[in-house]
Protein backbone atom coordinates (compact mmCIF):
# COMPACT_ATOMS: atom_id res chain seq x y z
CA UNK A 1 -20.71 2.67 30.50
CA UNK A 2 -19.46 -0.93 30.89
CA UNK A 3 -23.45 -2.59 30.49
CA UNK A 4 -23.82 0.23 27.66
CA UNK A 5 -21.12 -1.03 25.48
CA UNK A 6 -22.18 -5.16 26.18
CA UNK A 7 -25.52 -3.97 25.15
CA UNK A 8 -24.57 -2.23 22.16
CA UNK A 9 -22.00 -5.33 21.31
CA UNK A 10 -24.89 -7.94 21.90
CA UNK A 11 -27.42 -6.14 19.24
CA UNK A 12 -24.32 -5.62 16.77
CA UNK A 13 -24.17 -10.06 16.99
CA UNK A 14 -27.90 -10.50 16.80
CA UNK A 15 -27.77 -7.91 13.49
CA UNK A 16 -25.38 -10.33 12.17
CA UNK A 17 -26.69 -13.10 12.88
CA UNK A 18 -30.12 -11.82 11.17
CA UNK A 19 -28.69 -11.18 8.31
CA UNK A 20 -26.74 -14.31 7.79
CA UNK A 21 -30.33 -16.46 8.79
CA UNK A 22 -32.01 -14.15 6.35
CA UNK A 23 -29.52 -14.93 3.70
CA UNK A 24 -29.60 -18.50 4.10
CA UNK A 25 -33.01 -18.75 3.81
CA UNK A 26 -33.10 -16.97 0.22
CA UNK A 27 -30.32 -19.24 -0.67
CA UNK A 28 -32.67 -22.27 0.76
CA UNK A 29 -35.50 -21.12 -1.87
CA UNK A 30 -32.92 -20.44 -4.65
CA UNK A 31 -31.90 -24.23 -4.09
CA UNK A 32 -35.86 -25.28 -5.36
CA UNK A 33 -34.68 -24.03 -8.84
CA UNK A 34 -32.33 -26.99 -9.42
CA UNK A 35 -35.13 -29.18 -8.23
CA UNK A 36 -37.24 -28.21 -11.01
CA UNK A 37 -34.70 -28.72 -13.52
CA UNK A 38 -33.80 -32.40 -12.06
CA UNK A 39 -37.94 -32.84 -12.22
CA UNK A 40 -37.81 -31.70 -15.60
CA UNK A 41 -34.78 -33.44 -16.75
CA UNK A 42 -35.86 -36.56 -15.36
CA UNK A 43 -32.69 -36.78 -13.23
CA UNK A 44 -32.86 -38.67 -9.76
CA UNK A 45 -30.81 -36.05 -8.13
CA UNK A 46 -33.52 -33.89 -7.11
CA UNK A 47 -33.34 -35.09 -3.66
CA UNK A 48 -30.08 -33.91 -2.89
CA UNK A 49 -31.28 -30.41 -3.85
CA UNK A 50 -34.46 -30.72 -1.63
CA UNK A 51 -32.86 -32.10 1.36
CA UNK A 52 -30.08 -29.31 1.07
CA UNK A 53 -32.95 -26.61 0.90
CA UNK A 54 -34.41 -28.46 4.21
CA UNK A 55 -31.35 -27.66 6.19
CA UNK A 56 -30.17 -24.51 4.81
CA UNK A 57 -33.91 -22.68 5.32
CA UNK A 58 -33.15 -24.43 8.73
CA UNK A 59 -30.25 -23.01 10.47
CA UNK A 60 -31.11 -19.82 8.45
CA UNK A 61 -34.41 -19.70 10.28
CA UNK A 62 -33.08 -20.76 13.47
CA UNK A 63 -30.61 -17.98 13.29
CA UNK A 64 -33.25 -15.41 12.23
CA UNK A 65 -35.58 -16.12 14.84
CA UNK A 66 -32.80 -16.32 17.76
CA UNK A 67 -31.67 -12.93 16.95
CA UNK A 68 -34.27 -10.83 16.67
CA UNK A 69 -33.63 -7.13 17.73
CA UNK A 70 -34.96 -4.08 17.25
CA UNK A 71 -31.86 -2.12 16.74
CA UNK A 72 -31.26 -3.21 12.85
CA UNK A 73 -28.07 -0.48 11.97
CA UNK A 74 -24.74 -2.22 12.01
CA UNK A 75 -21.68 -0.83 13.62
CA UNK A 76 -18.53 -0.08 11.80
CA UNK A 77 -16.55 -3.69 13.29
CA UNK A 78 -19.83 -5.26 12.86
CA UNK A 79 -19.77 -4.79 9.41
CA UNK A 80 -16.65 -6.26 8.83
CA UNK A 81 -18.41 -9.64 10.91
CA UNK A 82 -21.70 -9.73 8.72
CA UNK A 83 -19.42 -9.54 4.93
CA UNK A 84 -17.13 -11.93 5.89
CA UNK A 85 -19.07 -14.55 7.88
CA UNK A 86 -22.42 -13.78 5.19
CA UNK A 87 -20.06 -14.87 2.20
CA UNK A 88 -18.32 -17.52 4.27
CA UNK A 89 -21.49 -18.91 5.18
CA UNK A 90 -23.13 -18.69 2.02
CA UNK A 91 -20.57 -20.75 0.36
CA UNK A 92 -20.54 -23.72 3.13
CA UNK A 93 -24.10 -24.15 2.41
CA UNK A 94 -24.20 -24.09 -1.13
CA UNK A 95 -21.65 -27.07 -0.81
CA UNK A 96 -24.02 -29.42 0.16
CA UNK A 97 -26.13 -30.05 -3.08
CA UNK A 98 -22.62 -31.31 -4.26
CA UNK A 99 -21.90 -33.11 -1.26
CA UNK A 100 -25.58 -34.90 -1.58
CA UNK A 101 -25.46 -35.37 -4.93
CA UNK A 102 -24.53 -38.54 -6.80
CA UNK A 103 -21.47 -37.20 -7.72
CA UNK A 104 -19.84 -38.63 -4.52
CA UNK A 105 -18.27 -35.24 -3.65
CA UNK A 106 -16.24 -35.25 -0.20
CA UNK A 107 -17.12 -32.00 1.71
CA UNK A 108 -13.27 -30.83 0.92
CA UNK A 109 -14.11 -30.89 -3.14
CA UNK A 110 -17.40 -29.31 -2.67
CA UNK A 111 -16.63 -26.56 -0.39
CA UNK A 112 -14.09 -25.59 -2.95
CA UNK A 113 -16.40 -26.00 -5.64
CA UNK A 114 -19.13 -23.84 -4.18
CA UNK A 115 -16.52 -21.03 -2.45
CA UNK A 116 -14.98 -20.97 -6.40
CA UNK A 117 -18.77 -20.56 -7.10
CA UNK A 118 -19.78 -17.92 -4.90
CA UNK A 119 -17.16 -15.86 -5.42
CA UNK A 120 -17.19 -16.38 -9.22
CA UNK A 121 -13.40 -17.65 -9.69
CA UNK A 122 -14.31 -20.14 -11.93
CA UNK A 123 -11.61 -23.09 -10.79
CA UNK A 124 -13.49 -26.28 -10.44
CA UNK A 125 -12.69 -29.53 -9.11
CA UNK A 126 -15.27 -31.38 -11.20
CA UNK A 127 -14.89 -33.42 -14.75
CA UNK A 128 -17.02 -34.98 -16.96
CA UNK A 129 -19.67 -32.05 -17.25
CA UNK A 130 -21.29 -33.12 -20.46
CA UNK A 131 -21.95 -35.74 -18.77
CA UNK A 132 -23.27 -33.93 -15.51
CA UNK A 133 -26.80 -33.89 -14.27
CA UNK A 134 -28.27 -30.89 -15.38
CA UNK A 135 -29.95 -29.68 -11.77
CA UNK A 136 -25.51 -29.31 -10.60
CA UNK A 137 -24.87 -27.60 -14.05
CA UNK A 138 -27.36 -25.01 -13.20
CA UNK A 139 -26.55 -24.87 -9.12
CA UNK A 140 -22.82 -23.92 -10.68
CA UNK A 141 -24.20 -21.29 -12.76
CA UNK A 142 -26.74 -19.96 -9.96
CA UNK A 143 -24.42 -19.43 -7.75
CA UNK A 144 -21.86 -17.75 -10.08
CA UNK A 145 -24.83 -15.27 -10.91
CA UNK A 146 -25.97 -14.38 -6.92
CA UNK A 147 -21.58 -14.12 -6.31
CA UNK A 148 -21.51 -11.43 -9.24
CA UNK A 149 -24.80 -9.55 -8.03
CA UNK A 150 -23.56 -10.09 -4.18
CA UNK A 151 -20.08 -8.30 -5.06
CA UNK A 152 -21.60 -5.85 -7.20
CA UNK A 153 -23.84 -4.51 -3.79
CA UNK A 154 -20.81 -5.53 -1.58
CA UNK A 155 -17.94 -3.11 -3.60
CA UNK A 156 -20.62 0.02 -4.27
CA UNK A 157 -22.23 0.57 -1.17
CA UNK A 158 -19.94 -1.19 2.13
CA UNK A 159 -16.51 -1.23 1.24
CA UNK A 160 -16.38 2.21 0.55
CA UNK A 161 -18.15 2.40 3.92
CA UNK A 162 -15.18 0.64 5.21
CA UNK A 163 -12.74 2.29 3.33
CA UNK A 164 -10.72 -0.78 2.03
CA UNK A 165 -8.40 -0.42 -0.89
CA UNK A 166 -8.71 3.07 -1.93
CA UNK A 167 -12.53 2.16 -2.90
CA UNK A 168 -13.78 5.32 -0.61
CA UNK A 169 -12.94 7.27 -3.94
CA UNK A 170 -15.74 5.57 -5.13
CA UNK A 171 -18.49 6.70 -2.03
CA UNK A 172 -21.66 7.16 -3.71
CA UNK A 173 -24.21 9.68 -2.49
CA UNK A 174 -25.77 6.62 -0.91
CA UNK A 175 -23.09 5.24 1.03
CA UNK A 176 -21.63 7.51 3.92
CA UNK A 177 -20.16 7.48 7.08
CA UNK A 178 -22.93 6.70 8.99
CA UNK A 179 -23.76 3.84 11.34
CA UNK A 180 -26.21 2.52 8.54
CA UNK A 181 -24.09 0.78 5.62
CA UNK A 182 -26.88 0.86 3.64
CA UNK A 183 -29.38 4.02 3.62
CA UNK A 184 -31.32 3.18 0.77
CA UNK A 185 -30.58 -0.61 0.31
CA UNK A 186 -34.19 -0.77 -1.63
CA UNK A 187 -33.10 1.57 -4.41
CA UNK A 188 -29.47 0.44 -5.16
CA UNK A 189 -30.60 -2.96 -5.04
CA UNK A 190 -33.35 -2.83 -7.31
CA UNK A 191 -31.67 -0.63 -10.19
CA UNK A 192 -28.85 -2.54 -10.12
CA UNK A 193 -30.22 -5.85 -10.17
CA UNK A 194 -32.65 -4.97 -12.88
CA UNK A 195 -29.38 -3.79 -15.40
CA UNK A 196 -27.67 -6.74 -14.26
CA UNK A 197 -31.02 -9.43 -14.98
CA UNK A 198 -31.14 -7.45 -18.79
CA UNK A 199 -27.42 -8.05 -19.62
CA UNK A 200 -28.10 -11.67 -18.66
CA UNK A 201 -30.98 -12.26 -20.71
CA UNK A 202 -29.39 -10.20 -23.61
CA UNK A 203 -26.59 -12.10 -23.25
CA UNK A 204 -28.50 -15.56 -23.48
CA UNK A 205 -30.44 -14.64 -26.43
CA UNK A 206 -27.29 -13.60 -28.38
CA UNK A 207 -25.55 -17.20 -27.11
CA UNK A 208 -29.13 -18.89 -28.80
CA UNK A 209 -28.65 -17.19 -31.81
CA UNK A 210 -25.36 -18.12 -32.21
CA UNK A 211 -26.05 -21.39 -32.24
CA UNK A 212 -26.21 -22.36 -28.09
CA UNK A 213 -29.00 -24.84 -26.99
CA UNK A 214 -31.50 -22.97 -24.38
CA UNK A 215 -29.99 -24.91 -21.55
CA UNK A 216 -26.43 -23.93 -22.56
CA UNK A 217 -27.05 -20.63 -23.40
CA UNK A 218 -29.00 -19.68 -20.07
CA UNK A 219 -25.99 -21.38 -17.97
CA UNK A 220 -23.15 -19.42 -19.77
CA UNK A 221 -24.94 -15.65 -19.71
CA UNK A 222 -25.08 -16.27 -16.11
CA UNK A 223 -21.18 -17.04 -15.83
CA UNK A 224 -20.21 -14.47 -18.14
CA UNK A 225 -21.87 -11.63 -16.64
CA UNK A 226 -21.00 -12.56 -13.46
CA UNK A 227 -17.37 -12.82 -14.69
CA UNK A 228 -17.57 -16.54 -12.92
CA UNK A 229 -16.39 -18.96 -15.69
CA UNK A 230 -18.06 -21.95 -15.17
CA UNK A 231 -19.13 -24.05 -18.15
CA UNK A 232 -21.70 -26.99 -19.01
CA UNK A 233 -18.62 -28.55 -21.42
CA UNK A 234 -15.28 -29.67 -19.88
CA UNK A 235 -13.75 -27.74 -23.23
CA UNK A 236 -14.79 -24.68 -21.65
CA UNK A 237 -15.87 -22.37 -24.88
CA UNK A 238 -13.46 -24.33 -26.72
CA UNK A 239 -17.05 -27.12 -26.90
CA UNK A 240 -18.75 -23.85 -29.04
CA UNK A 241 -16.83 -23.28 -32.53
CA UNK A 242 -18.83 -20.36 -33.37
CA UNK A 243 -16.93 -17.15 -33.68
CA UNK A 244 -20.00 -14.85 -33.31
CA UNK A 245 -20.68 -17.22 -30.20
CA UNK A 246 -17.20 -16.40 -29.01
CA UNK A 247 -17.02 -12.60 -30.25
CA UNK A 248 -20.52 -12.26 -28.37
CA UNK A 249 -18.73 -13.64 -24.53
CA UNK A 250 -16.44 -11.45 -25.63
CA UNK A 251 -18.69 -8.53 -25.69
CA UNK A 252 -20.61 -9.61 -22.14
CA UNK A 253 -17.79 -10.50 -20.71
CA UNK A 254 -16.71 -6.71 -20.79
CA UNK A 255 -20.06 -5.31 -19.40
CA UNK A 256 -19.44 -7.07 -16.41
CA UNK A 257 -16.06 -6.11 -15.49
CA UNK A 258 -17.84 -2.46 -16.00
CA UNK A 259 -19.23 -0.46 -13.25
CA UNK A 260 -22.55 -1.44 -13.21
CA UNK A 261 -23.55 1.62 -11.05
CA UNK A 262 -22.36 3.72 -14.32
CA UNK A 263 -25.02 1.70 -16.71
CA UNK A 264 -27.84 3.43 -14.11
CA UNK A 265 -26.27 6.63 -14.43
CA UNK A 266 -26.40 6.08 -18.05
CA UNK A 267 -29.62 4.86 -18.16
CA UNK A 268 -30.76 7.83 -15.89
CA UNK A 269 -28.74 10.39 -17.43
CA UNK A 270 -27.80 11.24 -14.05
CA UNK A 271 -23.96 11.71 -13.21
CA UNK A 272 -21.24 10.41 -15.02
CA UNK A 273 -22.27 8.28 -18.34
CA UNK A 274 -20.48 4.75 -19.24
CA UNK A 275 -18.13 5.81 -22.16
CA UNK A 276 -16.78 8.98 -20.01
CA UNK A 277 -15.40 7.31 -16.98
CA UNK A 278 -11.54 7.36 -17.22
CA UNK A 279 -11.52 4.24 -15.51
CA UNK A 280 -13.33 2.35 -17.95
CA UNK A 281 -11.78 4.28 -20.97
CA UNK A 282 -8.35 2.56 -19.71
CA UNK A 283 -9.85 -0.84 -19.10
CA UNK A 284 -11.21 -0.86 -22.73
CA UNK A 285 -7.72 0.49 -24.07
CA UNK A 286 -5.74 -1.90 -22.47
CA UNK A 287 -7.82 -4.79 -23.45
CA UNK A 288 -7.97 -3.74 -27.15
CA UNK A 289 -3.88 -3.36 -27.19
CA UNK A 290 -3.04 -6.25 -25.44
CA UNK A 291 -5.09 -8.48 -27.73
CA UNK A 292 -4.50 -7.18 -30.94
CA UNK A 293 -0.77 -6.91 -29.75
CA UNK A 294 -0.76 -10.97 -28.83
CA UNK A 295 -3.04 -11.37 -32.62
CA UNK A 296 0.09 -9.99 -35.05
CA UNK A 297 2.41 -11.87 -32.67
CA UNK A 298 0.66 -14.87 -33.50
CA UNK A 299 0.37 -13.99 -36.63
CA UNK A 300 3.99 -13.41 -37.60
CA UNK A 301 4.78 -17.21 -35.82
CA UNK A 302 2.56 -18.17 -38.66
CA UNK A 303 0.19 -20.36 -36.33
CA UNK A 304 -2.69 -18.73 -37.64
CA UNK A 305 -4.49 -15.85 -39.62
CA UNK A 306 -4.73 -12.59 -38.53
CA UNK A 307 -8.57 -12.38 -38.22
CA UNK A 308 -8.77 -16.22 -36.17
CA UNK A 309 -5.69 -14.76 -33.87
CA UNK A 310 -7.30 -12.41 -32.99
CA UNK A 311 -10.26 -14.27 -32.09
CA UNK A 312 -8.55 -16.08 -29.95
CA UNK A 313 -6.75 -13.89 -28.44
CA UNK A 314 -9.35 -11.31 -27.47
CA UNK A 315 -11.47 -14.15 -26.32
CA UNK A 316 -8.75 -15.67 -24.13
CA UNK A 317 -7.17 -12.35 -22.92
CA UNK A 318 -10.63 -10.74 -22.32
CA UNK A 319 -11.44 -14.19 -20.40
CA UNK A 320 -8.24 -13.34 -17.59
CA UNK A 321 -8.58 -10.31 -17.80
CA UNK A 322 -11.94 -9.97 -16.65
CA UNK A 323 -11.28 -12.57 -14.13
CA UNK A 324 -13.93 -14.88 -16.05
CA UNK A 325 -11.81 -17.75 -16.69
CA UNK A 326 -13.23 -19.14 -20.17
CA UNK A 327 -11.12 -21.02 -22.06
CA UNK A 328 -11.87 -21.66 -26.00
CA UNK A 329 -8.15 -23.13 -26.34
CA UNK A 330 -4.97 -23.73 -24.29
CA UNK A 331 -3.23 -20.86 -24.43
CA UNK A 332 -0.34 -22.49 -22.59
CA UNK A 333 0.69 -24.17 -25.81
CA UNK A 334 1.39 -21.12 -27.19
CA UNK A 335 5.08 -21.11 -25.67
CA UNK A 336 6.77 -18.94 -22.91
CA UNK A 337 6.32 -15.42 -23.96
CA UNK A 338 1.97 -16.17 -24.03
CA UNK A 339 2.26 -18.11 -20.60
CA UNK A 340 4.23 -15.26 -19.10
CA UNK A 341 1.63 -12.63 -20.41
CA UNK A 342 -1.50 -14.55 -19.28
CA UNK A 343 0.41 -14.67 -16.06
CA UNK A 344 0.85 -11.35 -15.64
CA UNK A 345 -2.44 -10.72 -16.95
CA UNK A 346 -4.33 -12.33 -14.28
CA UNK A 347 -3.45 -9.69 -12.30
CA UNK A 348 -5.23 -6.90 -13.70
CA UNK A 349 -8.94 -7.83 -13.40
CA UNK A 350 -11.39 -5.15 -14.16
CA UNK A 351 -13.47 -2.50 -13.00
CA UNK A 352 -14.26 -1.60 -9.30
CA UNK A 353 -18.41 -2.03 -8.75
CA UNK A 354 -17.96 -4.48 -11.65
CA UNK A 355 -17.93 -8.67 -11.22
CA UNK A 356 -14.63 -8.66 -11.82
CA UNK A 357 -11.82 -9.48 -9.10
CA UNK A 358 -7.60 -8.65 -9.59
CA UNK A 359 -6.21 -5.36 -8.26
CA UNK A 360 -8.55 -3.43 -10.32
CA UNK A 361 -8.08 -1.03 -12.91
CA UNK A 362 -8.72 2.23 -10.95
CA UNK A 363 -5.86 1.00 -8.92
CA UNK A 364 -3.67 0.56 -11.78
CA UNK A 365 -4.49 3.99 -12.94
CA UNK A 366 -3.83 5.68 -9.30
CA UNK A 367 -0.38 4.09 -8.97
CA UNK A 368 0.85 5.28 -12.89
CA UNK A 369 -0.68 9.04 -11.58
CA UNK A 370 1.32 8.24 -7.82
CA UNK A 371 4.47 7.79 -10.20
CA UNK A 372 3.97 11.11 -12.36
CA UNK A 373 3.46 12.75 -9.29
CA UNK A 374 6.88 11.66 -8.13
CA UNK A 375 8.57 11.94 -11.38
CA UNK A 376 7.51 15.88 -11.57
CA UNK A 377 7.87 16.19 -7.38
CA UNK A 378 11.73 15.01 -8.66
CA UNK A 379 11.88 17.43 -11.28
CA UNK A 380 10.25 20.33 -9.91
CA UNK A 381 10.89 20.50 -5.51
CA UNK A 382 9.42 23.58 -5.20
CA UNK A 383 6.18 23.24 -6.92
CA UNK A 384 3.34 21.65 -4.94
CA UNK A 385 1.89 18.70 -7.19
CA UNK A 386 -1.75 17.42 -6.87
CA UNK A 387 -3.15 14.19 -7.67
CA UNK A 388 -6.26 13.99 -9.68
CA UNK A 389 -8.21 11.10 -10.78
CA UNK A 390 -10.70 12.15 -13.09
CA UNK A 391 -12.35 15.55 -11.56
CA UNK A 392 -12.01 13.75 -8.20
CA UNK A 393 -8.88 14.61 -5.84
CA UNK A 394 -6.68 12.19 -4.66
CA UNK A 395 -5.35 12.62 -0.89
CA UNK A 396 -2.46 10.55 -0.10
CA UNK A 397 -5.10 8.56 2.22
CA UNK A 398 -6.21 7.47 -1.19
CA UNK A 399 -2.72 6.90 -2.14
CA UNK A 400 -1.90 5.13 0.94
CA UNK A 401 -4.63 2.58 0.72
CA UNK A 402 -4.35 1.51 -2.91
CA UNK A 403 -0.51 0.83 -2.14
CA UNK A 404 -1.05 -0.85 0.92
CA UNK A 405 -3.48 -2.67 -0.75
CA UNK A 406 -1.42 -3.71 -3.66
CA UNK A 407 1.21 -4.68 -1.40
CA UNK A 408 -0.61 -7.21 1.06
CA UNK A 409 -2.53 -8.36 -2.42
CA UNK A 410 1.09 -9.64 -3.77
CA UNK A 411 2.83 -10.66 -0.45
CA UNK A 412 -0.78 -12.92 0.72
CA UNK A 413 -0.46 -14.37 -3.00
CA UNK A 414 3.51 -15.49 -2.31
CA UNK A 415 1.88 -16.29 1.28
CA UNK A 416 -0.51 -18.78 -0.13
CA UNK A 417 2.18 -20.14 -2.63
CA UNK A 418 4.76 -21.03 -0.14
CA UNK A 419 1.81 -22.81 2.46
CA UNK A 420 0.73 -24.69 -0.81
CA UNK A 421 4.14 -26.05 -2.66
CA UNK A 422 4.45 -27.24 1.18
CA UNK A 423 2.30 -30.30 0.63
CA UNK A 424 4.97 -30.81 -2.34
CA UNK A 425 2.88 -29.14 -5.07
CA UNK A 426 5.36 -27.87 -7.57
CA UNK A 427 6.40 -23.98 -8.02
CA UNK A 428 3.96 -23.44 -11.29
CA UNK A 429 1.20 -24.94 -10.23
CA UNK A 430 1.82 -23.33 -6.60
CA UNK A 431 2.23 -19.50 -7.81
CA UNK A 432 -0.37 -19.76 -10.59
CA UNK A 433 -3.28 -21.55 -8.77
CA UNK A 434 -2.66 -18.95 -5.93
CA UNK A 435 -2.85 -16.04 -7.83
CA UNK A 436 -5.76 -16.83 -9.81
CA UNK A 437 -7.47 -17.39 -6.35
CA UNK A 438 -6.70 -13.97 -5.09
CA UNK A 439 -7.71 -12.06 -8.22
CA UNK A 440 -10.54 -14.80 -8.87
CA UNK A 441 -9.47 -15.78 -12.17
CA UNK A 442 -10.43 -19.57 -12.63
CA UNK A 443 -7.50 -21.29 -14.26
CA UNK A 444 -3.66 -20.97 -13.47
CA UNK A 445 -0.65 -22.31 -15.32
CA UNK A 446 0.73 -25.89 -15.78
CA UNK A 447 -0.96 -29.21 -17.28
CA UNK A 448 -2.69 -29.31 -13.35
CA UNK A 449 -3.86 -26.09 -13.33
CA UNK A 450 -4.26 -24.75 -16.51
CA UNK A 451 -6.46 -23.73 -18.82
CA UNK A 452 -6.96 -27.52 -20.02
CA UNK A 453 -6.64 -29.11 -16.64
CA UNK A 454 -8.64 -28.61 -13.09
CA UNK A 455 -8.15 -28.80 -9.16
CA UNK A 456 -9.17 -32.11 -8.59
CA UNK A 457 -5.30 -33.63 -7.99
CA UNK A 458 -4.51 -31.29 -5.75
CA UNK A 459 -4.42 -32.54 -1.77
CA UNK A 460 -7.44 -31.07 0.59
CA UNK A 461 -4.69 -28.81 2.27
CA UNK A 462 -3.97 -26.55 -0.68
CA UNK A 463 -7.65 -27.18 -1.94
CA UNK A 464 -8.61 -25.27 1.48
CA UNK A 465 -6.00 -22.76 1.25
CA UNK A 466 -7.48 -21.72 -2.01
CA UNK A 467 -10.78 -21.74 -1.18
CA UNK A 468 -9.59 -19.08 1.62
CA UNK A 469 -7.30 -17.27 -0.56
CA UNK A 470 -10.74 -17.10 -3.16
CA UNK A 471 -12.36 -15.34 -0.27
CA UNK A 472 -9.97 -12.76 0.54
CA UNK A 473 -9.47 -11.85 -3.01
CA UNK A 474 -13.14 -11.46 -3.52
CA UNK A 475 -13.54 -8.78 0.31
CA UNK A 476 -10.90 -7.69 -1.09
CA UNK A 477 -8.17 -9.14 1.77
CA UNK A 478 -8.10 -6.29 4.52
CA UNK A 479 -11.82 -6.74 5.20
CA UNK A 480 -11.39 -10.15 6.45
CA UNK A 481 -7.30 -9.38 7.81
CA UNK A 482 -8.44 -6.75 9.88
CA UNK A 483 -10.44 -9.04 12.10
CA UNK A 484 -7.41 -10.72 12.79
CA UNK A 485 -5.51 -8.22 14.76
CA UNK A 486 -5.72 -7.61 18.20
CA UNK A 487 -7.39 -4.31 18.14
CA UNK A 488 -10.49 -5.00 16.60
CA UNK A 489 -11.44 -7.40 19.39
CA UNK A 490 -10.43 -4.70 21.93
CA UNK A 491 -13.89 -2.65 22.97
């Protein structure tokens, strides 16, 4: 029994360890892309992209080739291993083009840079992008785009599997309990990256019409469907003074915080269609209240006209909101009741099997039917109440793990804030820049933080911290917490 279960333990760490090589070596051939662009550009930082290919194909064909097994399904801990060490891993090497580059990046600044990459947050360490070469303005946006396809694959097919956060309401009829996360990997992979690569390139072309250079145009489609944020301007959008150009991010910014599992559905005509899901029905509804709400307030302070408030603020609440983190103005300067709301709004995020990060809408929506519930429970004793979500039934396992969820989400974010005003950062910055790295937001609040500031200031110990805390936001916490306790090492 004993020799059974070291076997079966061995070829669960040699299926990790595949996987990990084997994504290291697509991110090693991903890194040529930047190469061509420095070529092209005549830039003289094409080296640091090369050399950073070199040793990422490396150690990701090392690994591949020392852990090659025939048993290829992955065990229920093991999964937990091969998401949270094939993101973690994924991020330290995409650090290094930074780290090579002439930028003169210390490993600290670009393994924040790159985990606020991967995991499409959006905060940045870096200044003077106008400025940048152009082979690190497109590494930024690469990586934004493979974080947003990554998560997409990540929150649809294993953590359902896992059953983390409520998401095993939304098991597909591809995802199940068995030992093999991914039953027809081929299939979900391929339709989804196919609606993700069109809302991209539909994206860019509406960017060029509006006025966007090529360059600028590709780079920002591939931040704003991946809900990651990153610009090519340190003004953010505020560089672009087009409204159709801003009106247009608005647009894409929303189809990715969607379900892009729903667009193949649509597509398909199979199962539910886009404009039917009640999840995405609320995310829309809230987003078009909130901003036109913050527009007439705006408004009536006589800052501006109705029609450029609301520009603004659908833009810059649609921007949190989604977890993108553009910025075409500073918001902050808007006084306390706008910096309380975009606080509170970087919570939200938007839909589950979207780019997006935050507690998620479907969340939102189970809690408000979890209070009904108990409202008419109070009301009515004798009357057995059931939950419904949708046509789908709610058990209170559902229940249980959306508000256990919710509350490690809020109590890791105070967590984080505490370890980081430790190193004598002040209370704004240290609440604000920690919850926009759990819900993967970008920017936080303060002249450090904010919308018109970046990370650079801040010491390497609360640079790391965030970095971590972007992480667990984006595995949504208990995949990585779990392997912290006791019992999952226990055979």
């Amino acid at each position: 029994m004993d020799s059974a279960r070291s076997r079966t333990t061995t070829d669960s760490i040699k299926v990790v360890g595949l996987v990990v090589g084997a994504l290291l070596v697509a991110l090693a051939a991903v890194m040529l892309v930047p190469v061509l662009a420095e070529i092209v550009a005549r830039s003289d930082d094409w080296q640091a992209f090369l050399s950073s290919a070199v040793v990422t194909g490396f150690v990701g064909g090392a690994l591949m080739l020392a852990n090659q097994t025939e048993e290829r399904d992955l065990t229920h801990r093991a999964t937990f291993l091969v998401t949270t060490f094939g993101w973690l891993s994924v991020a330290a090497f995409s650090a290094l083009p930074f780290a090579f580059s002439r930028l003169d990046m210390n490993y600290t600044d670009a393994f924040f840079e790159a985990m606020s990459g991967v995991t499409t947050t959006g905060s940045t360490v870096m200044s003077g992008l106008d400025r940048a070469p152009p082979g690190i303005l497109l590494w930024r946006s690469l990586i934004q785009w493979i974080g947003g396809v990554g998560i997409i694959l990540t929150a649809v097919a294993i953590l359902p599997f896992l059953r983390v956060g409520g998401m095993q309401l939304f098991r597909t009829e591809s995802s199940d309990r068995s030992e093999k996360v991914l039953p027809r990997p081929g299939q979900i992979a391929v339709a989804i990256g196919e609606v993700y690569l069109l809302l991209t390139l539909l994206c860019a072309l509406a960017y060029i019409v509006g006025g966007m250079t090529a360059f600028d145009a590709l780079n920002h489609a591939m931040t704003t469907i991946s809900t990651g944020g990153y610009s090519t301007h340190d003004a953010s959008f505020g560089y672009f003074e087009s409204p159709f150009v801003h009106w247009a991010s608005v647009i894409f910014m929303i189809s990715g915080a969607l379900p892009l599992a729903l667009y193949v559905q649509t597509l398909r005509g199979t199962g539910e269609t886009l404009w039917n899901d009640q999840q995405v029905q609320g995310f829309v509804t809230m987003l078009v209240g909130v901003s036109v709400v913050m527009a007439l307030w705006l408004t009536a302070r006589g800052d501006y006209g109705f029609f450029e408030a609301l520009t603004l603020t659908a833009f810059n609440v649609t921007s949190i909101v989604t977890t993108t983190g553009f910025a075409s103005t500073d918001y902050t300067l808007w006084g306390p009741f706008a910096i309380m709301a975009f606080f509170l709004l970087t919570f939200l995020g938007g839909c589950t099997g979207s780019t997006s990060g935050g507690l998620k809408m479907f969340r939102l929506q189970i809690l408000a039917i979890l209070f009904k519930t108990q409202v008419r429970q109070t009301l009515y004793p004798h009357v057995a109440q059931t939950m419904r979500y949708g046509e789908r039934t709610v058990n209170r396992e559902i229940v249980f793990s959306v508000a256990l969820f919710v509350f490690v989400f809020m109590g890791s974010i105070l967590v984080a804030a505490l370890a980081i005003a430790a190193f004598g950062v002040d209370f704004t910055t240290a609440l604000s820049s920690s919850a926009q790295a759990f819900a993967n937001v970008g920017p936080g609040l303060g002249p450090i933080v904010g919308p018109a500031g970046n990370f650079s200031s801040l010491p390497d110990g609360p640079k790391l911290i965030l970095a971590f805390a972007m992480l667990l936001g984006r595995l949504e916490l208990l995949t990585i917490l779990v392997m912290f306790s006791k019992d999952y090492w226990e055979r």
